[in-house]
Protein backbone atom coordinates (compact mmCIF):
# COMPACT_ATOMS: atom_id res chain seq x y z
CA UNK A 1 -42.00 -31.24 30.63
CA UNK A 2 -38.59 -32.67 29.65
CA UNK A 3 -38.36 -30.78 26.43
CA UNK A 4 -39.39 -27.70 28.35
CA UNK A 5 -36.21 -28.11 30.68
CA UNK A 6 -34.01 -29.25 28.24
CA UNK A 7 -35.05 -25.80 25.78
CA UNK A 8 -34.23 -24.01 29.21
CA UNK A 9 -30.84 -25.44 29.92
CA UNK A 10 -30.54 -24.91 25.92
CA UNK A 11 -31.10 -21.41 26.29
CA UNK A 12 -29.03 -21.10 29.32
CA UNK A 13 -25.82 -22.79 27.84
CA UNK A 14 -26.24 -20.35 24.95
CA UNK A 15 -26.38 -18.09 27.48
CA UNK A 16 -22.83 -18.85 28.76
CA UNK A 17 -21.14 -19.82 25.70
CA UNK A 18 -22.01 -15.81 24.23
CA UNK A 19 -21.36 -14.40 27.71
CA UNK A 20 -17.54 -16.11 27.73
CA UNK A 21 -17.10 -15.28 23.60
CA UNK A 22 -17.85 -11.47 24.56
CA UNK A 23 -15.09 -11.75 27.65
CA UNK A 24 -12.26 -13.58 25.56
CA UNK A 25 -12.86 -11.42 22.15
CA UNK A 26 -9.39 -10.80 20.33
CA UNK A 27 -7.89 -7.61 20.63
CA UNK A 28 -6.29 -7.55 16.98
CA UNK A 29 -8.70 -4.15 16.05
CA UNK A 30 -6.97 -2.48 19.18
CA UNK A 31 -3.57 -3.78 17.71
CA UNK A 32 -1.05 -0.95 16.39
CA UNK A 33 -1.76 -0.23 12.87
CA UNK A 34 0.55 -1.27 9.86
CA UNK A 35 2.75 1.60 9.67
CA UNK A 36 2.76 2.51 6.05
CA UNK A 37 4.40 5.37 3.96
CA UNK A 38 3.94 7.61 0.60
CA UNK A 39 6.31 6.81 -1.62
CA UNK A 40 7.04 10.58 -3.70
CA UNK A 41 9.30 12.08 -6.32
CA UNK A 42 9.77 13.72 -9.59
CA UNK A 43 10.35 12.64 -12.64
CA UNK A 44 12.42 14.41 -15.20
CA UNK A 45 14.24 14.22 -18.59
CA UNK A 46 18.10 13.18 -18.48
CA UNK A 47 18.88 15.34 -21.18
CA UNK A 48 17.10 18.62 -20.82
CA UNK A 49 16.22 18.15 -16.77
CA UNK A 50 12.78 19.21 -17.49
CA UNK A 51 10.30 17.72 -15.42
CA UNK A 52 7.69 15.48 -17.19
CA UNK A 53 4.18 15.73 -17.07
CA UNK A 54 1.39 12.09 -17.47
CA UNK A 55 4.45 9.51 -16.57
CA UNK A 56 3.09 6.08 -14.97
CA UNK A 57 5.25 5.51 -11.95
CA UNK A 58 4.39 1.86 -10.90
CA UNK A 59 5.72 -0.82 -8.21
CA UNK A 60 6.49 -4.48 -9.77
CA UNK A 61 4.02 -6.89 -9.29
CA UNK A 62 1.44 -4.97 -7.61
CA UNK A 63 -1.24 -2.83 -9.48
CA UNK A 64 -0.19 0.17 -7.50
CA UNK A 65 0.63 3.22 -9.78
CA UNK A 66 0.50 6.71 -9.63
CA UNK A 67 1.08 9.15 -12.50
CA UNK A 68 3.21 12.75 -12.55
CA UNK A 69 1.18 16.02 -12.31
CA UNK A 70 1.58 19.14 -14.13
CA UNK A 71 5.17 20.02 -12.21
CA UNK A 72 6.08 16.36 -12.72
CA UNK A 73 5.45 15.02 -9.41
CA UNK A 74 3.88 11.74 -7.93
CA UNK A 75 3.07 10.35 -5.41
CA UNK A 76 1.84 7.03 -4.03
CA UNK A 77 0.25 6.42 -0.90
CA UNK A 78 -0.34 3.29 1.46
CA UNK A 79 3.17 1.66 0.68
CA UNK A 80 4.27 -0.37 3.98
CA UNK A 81 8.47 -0.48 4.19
CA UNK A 82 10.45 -3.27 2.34
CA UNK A 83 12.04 -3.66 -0.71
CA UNK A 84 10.66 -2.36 -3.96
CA UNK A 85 11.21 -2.29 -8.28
CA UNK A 86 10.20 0.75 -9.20
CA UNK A 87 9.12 1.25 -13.24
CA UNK A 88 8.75 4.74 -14.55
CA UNK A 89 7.26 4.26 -18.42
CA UNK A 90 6.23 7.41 -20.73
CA UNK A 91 6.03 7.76 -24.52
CA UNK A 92 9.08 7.92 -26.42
CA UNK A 93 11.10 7.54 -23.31
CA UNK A 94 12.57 4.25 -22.36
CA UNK A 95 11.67 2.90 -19.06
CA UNK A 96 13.24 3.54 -16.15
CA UNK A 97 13.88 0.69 -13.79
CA UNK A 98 14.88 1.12 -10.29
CA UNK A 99 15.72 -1.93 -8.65
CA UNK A 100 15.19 -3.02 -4.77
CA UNK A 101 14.34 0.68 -3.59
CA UNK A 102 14.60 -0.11 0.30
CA UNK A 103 11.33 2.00 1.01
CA UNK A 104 11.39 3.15 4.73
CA UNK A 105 10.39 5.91 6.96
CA UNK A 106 13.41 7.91 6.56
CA UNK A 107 13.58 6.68 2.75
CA UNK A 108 10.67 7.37 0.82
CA UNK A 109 11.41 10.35 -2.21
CA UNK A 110 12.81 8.71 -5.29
CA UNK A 111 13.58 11.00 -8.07
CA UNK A 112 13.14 9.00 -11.43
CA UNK A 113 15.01 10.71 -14.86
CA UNK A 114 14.00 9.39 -18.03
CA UNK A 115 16.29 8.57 -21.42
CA UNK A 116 14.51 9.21 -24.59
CA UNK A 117 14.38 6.54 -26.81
CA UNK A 118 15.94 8.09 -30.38
């Protein structure tokens, strides 16, 4: 009989302990999301100002990286504001380095021109 009662008041604590956890649950889903941004540009040749097609546009020390299209364009999505080194690298062209791009809402086209490397 006494491990029948104590299995119900088992049960029943359970019961309560759920009940409260479901009551108190943290609101951090309903939270406003991470505002984030798509970093965009083109990429061209300083000489000639033709725009470059297959050019790895990358941020430093992330594995984010995005390459130019046919019109020389790229873009790179899911970038949250802050401070950013950009690297442009192509064949025969030396790299292009931009250093602490201040990404932001109001900020976020960076136009990259490449140097070929004679």
């Amino acid at each position: 009989m006494k491990k029948l009662a104590l299995s119900i008041m088992f049960v029943a604590f359970l019961g309560f302990v759920y009940a409260d956890n479901e009551g108190t649950k943290s609101n951090a889903s309903e939270a406003a999301p991470v505002e984030t941004l798509s970093l965009s540009g083109t990429v061209l040749d300083f000489n000639s100002g033709e725009t470059l097609t297959g050019v790895e546009v990358s941020i430093e020390g992330t594995d984010i990286k995005a390459y130019t299209d046919f019109d020389g364009n790229y873009k790179i999505d899911d970038v949250k504001p802050g401070n950013y080194n950009i690297i442009a690298s192509y064949i025969s062209y030396d790299k292009s380095f931009i250093e602490n791009f201040e990404a932001g809402i109001d900020n976020n086209e960076v136009d990259i021109k490449l140097q070929s490397s004679k």
